[in-house]
Protein backbone atom coordinates (compact mmCIF):
# COMPACT_ATOMS: atom_id res chain seq x y z
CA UNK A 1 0.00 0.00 0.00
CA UNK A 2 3.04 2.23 0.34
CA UNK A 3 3.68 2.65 -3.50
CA UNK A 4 1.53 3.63 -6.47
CA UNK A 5 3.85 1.96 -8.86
CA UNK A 6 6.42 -0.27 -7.56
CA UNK A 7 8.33 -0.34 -10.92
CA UNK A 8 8.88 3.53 -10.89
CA UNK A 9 10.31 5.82 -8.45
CA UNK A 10 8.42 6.68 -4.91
CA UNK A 11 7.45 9.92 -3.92
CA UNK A 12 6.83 8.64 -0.08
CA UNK A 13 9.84 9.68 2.00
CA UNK A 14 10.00 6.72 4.29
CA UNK A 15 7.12 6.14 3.66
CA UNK A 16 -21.18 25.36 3.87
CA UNK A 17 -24.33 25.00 4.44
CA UNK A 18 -25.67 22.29 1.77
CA UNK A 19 -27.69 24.55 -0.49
CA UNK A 20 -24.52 26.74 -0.82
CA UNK A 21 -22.13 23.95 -1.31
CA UNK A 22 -24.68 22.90 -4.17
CA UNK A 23 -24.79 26.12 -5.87
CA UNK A 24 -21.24 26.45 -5.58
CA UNK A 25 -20.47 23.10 -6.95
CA UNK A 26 -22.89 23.90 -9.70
CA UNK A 27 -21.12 26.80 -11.04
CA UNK A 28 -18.10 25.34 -10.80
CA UNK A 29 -19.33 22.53 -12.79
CA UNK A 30 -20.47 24.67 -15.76
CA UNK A 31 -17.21 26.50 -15.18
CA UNK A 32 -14.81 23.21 -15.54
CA UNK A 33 -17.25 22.44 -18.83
CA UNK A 34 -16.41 25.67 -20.77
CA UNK A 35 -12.99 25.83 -19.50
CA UNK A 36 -12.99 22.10 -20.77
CA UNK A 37 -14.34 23.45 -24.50
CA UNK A 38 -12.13 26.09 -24.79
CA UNK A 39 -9.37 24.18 -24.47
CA UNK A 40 -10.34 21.91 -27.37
CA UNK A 41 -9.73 24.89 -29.25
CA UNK A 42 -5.83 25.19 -28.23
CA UNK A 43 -3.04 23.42 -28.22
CA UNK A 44 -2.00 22.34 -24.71
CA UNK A 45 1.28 24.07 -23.33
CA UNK A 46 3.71 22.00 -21.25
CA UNK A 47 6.32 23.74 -18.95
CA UNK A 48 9.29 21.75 -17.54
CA UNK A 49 10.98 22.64 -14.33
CA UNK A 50 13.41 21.77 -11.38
CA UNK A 51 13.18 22.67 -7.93
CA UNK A 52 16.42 24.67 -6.60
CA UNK A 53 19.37 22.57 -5.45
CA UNK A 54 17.54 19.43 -7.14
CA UNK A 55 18.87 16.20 -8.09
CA UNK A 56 15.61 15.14 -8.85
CA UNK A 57 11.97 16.73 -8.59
CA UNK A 58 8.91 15.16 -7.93
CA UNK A 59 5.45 17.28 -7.93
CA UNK A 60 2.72 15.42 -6.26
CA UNK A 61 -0.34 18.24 -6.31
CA UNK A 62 -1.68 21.07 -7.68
CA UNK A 63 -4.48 23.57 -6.66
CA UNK A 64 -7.32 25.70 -8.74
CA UNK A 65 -5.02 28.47 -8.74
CA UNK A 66 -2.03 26.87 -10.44
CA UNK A 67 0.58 26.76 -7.46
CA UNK A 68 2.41 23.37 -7.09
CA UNK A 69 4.16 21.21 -4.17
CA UNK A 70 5.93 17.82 -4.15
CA UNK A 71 8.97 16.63 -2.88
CA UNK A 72 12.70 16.77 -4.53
CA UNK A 73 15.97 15.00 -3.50
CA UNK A 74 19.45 16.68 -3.29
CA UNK A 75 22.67 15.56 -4.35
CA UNK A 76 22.74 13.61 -0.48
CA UNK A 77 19.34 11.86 -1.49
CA UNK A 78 17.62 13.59 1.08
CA UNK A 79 14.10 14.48 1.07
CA UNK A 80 12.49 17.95 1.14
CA UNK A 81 9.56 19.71 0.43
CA UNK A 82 8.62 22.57 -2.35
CA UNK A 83 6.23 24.99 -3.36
CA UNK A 84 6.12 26.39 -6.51
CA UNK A 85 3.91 29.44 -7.34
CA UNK A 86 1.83 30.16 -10.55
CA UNK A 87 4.69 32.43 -11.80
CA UNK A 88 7.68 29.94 -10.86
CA UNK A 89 8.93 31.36 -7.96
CA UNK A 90 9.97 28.21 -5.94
CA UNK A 91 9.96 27.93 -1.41
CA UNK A 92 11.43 24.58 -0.06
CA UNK A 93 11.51 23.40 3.37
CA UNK A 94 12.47 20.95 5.50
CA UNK A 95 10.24 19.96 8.40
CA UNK A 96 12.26 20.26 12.06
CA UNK A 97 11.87 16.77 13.09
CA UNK A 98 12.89 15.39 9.80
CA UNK A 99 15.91 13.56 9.67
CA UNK A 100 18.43 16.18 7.32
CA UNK A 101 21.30 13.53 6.91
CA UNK A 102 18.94 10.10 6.38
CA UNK A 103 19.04 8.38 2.89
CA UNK A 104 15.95 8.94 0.64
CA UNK A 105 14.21 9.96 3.64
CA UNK A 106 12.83 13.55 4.64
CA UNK A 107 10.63 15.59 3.87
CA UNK A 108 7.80 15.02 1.52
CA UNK A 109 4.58 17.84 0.37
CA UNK A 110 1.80 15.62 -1.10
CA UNK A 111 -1.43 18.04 -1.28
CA UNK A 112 -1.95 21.37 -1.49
CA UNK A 113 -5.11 23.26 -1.21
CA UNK A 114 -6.65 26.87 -2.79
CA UNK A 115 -4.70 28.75 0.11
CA UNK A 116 -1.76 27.34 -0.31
CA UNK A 117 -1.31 25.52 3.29
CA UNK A 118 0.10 21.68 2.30
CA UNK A 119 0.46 18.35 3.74
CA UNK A 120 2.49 15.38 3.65
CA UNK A 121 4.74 13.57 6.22
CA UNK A 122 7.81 13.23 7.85
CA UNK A 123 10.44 10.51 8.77
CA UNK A 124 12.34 11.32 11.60
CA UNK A 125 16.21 9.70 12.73
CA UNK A 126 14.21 6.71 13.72
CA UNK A 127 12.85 5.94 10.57
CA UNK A 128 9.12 7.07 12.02
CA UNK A 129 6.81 8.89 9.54
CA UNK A 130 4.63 11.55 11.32
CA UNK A 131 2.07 14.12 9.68
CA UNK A 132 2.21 17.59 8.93
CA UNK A 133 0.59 20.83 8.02
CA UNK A 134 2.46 24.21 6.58
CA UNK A 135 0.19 26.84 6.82
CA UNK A 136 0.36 29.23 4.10
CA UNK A 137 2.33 31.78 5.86
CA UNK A 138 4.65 29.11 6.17
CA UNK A 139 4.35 27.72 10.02
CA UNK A 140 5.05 23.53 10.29
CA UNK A 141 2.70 21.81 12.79
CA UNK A 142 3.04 18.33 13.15
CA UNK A 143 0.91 15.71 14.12
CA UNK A 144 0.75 11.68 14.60
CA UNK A 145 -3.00 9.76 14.56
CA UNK A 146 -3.83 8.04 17.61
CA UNK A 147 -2.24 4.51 18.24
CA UNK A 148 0.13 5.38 15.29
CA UNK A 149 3.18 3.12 15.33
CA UNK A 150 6.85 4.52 16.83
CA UNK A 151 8.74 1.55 15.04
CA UNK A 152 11.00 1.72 11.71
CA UNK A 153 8.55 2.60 8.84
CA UNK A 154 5.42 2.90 10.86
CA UNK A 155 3.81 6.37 11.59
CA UNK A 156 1.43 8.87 10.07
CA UNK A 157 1.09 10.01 6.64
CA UNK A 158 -1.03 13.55 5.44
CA UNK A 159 -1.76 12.76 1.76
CA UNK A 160 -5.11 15.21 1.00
CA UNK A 161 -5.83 18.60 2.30
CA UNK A 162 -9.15 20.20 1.15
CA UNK A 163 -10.16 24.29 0.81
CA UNK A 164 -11.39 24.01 4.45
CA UNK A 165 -8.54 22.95 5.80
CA UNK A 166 -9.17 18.96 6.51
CA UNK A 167 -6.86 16.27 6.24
CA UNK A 168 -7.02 12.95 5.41
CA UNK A 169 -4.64 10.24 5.08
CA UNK A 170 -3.38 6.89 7.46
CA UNK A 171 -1.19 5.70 9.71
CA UNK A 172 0.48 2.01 10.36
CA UNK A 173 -0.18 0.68 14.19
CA UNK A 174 1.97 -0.97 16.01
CA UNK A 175 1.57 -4.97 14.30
CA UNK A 176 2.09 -2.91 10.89
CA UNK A 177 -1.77 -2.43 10.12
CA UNK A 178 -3.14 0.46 8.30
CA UNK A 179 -6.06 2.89 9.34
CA UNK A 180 -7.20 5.79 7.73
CA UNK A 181 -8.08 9.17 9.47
CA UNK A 182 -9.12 12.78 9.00
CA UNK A 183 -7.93 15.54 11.05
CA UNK A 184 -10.26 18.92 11.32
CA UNK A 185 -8.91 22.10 11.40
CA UNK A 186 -8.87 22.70 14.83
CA UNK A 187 -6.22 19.65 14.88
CA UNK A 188 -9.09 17.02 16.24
CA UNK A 189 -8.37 13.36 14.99
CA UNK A 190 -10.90 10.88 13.71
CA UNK A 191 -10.11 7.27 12.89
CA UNK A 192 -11.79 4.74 10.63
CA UNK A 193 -11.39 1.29 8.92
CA UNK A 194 -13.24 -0.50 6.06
CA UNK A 195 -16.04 -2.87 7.55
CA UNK A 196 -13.95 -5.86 5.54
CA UNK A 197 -10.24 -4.26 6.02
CA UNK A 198 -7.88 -7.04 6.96
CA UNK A 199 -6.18 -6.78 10.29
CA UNK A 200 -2.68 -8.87 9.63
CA UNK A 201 1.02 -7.00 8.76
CA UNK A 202 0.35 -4.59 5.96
CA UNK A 203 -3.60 -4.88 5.56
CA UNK A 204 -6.17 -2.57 6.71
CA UNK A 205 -7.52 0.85 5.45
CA UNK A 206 -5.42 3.54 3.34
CA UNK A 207 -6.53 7.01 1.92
CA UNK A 208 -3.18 7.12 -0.04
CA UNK A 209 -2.99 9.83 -2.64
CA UNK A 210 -3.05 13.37 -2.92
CA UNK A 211 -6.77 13.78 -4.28
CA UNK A 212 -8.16 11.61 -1.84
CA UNK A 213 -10.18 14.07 -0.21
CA UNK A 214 -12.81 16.68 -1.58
CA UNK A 215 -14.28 19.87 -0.90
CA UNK A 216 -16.84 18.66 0.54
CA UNK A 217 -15.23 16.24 2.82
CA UNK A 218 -15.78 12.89 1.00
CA UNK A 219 -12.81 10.27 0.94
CA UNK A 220 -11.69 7.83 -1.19
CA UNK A 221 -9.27 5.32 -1.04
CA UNK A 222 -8.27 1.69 -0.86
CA UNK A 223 -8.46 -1.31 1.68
CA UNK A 224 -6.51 -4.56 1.58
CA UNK A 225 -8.68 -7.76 2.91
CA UNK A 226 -7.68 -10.88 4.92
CA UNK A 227 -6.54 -12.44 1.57
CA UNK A 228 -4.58 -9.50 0.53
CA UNK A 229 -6.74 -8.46 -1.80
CA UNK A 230 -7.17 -4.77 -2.92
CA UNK A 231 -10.71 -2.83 -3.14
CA UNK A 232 -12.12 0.78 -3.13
CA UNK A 233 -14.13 2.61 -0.64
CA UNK A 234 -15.33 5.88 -0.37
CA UNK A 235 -16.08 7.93 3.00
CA UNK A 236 -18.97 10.20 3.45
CA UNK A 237 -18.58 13.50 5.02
CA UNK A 238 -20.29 11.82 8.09
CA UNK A 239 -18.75 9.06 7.64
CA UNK A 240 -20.77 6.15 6.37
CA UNK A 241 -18.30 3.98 4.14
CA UNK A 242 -19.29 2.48 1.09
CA UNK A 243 -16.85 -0.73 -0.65
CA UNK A 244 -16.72 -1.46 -3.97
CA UNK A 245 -15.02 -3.07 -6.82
CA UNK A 246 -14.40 -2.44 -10.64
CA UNK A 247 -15.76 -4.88 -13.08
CA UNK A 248 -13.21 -7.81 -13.71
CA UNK A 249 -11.23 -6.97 -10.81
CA UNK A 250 -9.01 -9.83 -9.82
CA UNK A 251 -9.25 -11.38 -6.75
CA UNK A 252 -5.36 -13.06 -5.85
CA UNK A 253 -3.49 -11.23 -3.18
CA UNK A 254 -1.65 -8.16 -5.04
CA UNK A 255 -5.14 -7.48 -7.36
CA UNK A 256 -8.33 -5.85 -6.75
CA UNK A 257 -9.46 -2.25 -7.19
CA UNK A 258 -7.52 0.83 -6.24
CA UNK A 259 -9.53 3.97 -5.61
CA UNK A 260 -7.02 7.10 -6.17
CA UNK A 261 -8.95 10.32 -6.94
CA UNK A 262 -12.51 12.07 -6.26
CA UNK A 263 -13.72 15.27 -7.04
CA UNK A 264 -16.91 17.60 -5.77
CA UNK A 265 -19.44 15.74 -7.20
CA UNK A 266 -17.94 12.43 -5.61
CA UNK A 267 -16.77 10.98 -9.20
CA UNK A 268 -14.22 8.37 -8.49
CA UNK A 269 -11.44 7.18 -10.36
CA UNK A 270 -8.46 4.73 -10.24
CA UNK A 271 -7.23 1.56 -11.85
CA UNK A 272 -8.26 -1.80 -11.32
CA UNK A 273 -5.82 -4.90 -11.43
CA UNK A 274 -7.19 -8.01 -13.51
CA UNK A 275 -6.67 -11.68 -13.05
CA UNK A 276 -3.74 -11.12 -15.38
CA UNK A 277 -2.46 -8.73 -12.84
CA UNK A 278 -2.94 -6.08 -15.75
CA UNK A 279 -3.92 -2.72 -14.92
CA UNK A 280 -6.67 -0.71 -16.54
CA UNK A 281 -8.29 2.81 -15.59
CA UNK A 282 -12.29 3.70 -14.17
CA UNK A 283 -14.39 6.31 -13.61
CA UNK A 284 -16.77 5.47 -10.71
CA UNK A 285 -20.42 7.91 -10.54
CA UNK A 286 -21.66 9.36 -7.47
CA UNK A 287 -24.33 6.67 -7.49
CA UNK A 288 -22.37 3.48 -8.27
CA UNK A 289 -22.11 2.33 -11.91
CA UNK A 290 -18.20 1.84 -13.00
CA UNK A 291 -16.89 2.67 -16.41
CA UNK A 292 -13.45 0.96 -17.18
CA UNK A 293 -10.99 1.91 -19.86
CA UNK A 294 -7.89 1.54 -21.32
CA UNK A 295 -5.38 4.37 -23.17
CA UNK A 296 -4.17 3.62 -26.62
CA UNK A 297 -1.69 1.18 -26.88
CA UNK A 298 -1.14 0.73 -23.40
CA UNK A 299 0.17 -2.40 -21.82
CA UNK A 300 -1.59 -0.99 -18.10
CA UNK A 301 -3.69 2.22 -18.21
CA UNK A 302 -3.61 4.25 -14.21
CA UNK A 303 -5.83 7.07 -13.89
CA UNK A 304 -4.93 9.82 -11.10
CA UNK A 305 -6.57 12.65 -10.91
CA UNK A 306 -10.49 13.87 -12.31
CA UNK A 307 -11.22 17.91 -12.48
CA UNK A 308 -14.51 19.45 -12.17
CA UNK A 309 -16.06 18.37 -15.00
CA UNK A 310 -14.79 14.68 -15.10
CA UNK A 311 -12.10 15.04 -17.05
CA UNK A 312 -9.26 12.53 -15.75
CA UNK A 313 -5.71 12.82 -15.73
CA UNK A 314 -3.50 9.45 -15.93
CA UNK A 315 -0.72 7.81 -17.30
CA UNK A 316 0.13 4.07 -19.23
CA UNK A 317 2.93 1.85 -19.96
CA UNK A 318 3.68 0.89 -24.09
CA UNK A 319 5.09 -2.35 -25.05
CA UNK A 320 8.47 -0.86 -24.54
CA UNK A 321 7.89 -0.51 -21.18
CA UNK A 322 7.76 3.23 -21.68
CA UNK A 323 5.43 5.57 -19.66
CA UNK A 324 3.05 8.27 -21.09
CA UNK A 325 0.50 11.04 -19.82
CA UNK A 326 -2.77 11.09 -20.97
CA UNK A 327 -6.11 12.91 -20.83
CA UNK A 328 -9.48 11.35 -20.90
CA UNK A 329 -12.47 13.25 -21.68
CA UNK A 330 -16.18 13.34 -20.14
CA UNK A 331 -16.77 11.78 -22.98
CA UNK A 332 -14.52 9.13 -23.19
CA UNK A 333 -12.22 10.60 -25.68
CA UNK A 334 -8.38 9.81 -24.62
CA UNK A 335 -5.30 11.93 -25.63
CA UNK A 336 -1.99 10.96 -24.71
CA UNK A 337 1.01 13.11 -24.18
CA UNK A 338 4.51 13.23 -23.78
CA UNK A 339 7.00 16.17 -21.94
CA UNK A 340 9.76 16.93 -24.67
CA UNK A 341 12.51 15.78 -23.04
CA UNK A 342 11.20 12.59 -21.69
CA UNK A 343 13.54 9.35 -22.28
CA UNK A 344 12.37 6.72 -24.49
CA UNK A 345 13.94 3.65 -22.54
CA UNK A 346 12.48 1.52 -19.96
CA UNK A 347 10.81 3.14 -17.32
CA UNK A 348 11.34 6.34 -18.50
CA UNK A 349 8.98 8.85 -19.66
CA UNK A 350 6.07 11.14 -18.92
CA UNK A 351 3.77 10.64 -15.36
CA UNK A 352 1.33 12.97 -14.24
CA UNK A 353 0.61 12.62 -10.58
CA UNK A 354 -2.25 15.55 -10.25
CA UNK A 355 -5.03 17.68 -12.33
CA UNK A 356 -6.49 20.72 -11.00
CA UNK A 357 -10.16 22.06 -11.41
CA UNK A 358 -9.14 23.55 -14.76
CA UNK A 359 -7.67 20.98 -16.24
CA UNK A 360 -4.16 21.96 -15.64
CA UNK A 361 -1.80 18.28 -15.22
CA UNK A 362 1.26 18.06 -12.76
CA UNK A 363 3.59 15.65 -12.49
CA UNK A 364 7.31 14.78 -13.19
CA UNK A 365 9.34 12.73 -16.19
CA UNK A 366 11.93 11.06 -16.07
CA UNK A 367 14.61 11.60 -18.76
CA UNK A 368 17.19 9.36 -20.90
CA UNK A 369 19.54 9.76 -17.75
CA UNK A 370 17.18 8.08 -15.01
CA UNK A 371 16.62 11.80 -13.80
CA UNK A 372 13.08 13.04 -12.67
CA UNK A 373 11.75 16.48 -13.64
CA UNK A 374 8.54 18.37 -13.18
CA UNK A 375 6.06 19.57 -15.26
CA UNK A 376 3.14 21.72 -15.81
CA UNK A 377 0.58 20.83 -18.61
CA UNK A 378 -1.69 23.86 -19.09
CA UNK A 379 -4.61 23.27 -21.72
């Protein structure tokens, strides 16, 4: 549960009132659909960038109004945290407890929300992840779940922060099993598992991914069962949690359904691994029904990230065991993309990681010399 792909590199270091919301959520709608139109009138503009000092930079998030955080690693392999703004102007940071001196450990950003306060986590000297929050005006608080673990590798991870300032993410316990949480502004912890999360080393309940969490509070994520097996859930605002499973979903320890992103309206989307242990991308509707896809050409299709008006962000692996960005319309229509720049060998490539309300992609590529970079796709 610790890695999205295990083949490519980790970014984990270590590790209103109703009617209103409506309204709002209805203008932004209408908003994301002729923001969505225009841009099929222009061609999409990608800018490539590297955090300062960086051997290699890794953007994890991105928020309505362009700014972007994520992680890079210096020329000791440690771990810190960036923000970059709209107009390029990078911050970095390091959180105090982090470990400065510790090998591909850190300090990693994961989410970012409209104000520009971020989340992510932590590994201290002992090899213990903990939470955090950076304010906007750039203050660290840190914070560890309830019954979190304090052994090597265990801890609390931040991975979504929303406009009003929740978090959600999880945290391994003690005998290595995972639980998922959100944390309310005022710093108040809540804990929750999957009714059919497994309770053995390295099962249990995991909101994993930057755009886990919504405006309106909803989460979504994955659990792994008894058997090992992988499947989605998604958390209302009050709480009730709802399982589920993408059509053809395999069922051997290591498949199942992975649940990455949701937006307002509580679309889902994610990949699903078959009984071939092939991945392919879905959309999940606010009411249930799951539509599964596949990008061109791909060998295994991931989708990551869905805007406003359902337009998902995601990436898939050719033949050659190359990696490529693409975008799939509300209708179904799929473009790929590459970054110029972007080696052509295996492994290498293009890999979004987030898409904002307007459509605008972030994520990193990795060149012909094994070297990350980050990029903005603007449509």
């Amino acid at each position: 549960m610790r890695t999205r792909k295990s083949s490519k590199l980790d970014l984990k270091p270590g590790f209103p009132k109703l009617t209103k919301l409506v309204a709002w959520a209805a203008a932004l709608y209408m908003l994301g659909l002729a923001l969505s139109a225009a841009a099929n009138h222009h061609k999409a503009t990608i800018i490539t960038f590297d955090a300062p000092g960086a051997v290699s930079t890794m953007p994890t998030d991105i928020n309505l109004v362009g700014a972007i955080t994520g992680l890079y690693f210096d020329s000791s392999n440690v771990v810190h945290g960036f923000l970059r703004a709209r107009d390029g102007e990078f911050t970095t940071f390091v959180d105090r407890g982090a470990c400065r001196s510790c090998d591909n450990l850190g300090t990693g950003a994961l989410s970012i929300n409209l104000v520009g306060a971020v989340t992510g986590a932590y590994t201290d000297a002992n090899n213990v992840n903990h939470g955090f929050v950076r304010a906007s005006d750039g203050r660290l608080i840190n914070f560890d779940a309830p019954h979190a673990g304090r052994g090597a590798n265990q801890g609390t991870w931040g991975f979504g922060i929303n406009n009003a300032g929740e978090i959600a993410g999880d945290y391994q316990d003690t005998n290595n099993v995972y639980h998922g949480f959100v944390r309310a502004p005022d710093g108040t912890i809540i804990t929750f598992d999957a009714p059919h999360a497994g309770a053995g080393a390295n099962q249990g309940t995991g909101s994993n991914y930057p755009a886990c969490l919504n405006p309106a509070g909803a989460i979504t994520g994955l659990y792994t069962d008894a058997n090992g097996v992988l499947h989605g859930y998604v958390r209302g605002p009050k709480g009730a949690v709802t399982e589920f499973d993408a059509p053809q979903a395999g069922a051997d320890p290591g498949q199942g359904t992975v649940a990455y992103a949701i937006n307002l309206a509580g679309t889902i989307t994610g990949w699903y691994i078959d009984w071939d242990s092939v991945s392919h991308g879905f959309v999940r509707a606010p009411d249930g029904p799951i539509t599964t896809f596949d990008a061109p050409g791909a060998v295994l299709t991931e989708s990551v990230g869905i805007d406003l008006a359902g337009a998902i962000a995601g990436d898939y692996l050719d033949a050659s065991n190359v990696w490529h960005g693409f975008v799939r319309a509300p209708d179904g229509t799929i473009t790929p993309f590459d970054v110029s720049g972007a080696g052509a060998e295996d492994g290498q490539g293009t890999i979004p990681y987030a898409i904002n309300p307007e459509g605008e992609i972030t994520g990193f590529y990795v060149d012909s010399s094994n070297v990350a970079h980050g990029f903005l796709r603007q449509p």
